[in-house]
Protein backbone atom coordinates (compact mmCIF):
# COMPACT_ATOMS: atom_id res chain seq x y z
CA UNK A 1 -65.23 -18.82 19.46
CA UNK A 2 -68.15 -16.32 19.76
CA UNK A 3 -70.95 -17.39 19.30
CA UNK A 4 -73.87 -14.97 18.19
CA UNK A 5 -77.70 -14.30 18.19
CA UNK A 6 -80.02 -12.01 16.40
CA UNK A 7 -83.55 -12.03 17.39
CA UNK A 8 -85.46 -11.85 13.90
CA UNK A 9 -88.85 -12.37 15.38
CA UNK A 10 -91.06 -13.65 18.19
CA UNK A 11 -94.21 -15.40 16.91
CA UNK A 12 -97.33 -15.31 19.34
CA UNK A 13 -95.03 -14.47 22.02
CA UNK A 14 -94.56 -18.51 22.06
CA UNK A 15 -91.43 -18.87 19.32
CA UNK A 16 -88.69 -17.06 18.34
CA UNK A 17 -87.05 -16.52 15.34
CA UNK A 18 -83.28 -15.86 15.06
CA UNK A 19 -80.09 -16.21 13.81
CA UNK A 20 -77.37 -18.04 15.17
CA UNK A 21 -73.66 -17.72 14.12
CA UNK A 22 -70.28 -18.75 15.97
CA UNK A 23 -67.29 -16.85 14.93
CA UNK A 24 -68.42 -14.68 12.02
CA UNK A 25 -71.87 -12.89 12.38
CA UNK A 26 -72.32 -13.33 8.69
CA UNK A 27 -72.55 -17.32 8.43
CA UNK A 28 -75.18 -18.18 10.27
CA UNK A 29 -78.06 -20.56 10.27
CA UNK A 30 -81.86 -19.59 10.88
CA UNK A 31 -83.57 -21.24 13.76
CA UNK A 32 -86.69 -21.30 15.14
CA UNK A 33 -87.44 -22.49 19.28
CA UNK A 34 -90.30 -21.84 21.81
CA UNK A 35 -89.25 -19.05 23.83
CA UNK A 36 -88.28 -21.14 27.27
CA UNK A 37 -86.02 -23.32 24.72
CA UNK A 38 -84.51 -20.02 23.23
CA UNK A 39 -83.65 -18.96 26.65
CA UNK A 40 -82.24 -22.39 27.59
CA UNK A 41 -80.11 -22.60 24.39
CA UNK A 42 -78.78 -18.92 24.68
CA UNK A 43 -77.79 -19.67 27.88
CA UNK A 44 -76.22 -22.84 26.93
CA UNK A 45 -74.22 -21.61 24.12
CA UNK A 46 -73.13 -18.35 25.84
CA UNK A 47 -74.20 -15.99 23.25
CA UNK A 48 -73.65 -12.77 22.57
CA UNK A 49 -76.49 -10.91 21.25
CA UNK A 50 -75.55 -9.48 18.08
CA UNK A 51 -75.22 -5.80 18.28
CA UNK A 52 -77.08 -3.19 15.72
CA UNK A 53 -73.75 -2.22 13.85
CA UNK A 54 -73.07 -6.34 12.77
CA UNK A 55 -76.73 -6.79 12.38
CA UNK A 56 -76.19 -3.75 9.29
CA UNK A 57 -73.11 -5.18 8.42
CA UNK A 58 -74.78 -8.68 8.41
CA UNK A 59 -77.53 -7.04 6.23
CA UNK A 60 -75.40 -5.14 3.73
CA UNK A 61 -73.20 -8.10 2.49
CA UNK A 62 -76.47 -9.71 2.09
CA UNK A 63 -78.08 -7.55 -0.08
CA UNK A 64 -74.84 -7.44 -1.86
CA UNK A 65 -74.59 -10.62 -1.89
CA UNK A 66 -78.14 -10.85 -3.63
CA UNK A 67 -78.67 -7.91 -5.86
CA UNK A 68 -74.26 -7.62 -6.72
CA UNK A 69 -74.10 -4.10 -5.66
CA UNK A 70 -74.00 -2.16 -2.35
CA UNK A 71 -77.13 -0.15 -0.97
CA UNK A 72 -75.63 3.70 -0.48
């Protein structure tokens, strides 16, 4: 299965935020590793790097998901 990332942010330039999901962009779990250890798990795992048309996608069926309607 596919396994993806989403950087959400890097902190101090020392960690890095993101999202990681296998199979379904949408169910993922929030992470948080110092940037060698991002790089070492990325490359573990195989990611793909979640591209910006899943990362809206990914961010529309969450606000729907949390306000009950879709954003226009």
């Amino acid at each position: 299965m596919t396994r993806y990332v989403r950087v959400r942010q890097v902190v101090d330039d020392r960690f890095v935020e993101f999202d990681f999901a296998i199979g379904d962009p949408a169910l993922y779990v929030e992470l948080v590793l110092p940037r060698e250890a991002f790089t070492a798990f990325c490359h573990h795992n195989r990611v793909v790097m979640m591209s910006d048309e899943q990362a809206r996608q990914v961010d529309a069926d969450m606000s729907k998901w949390r306000y009950g309607d879709e954003e226009s």
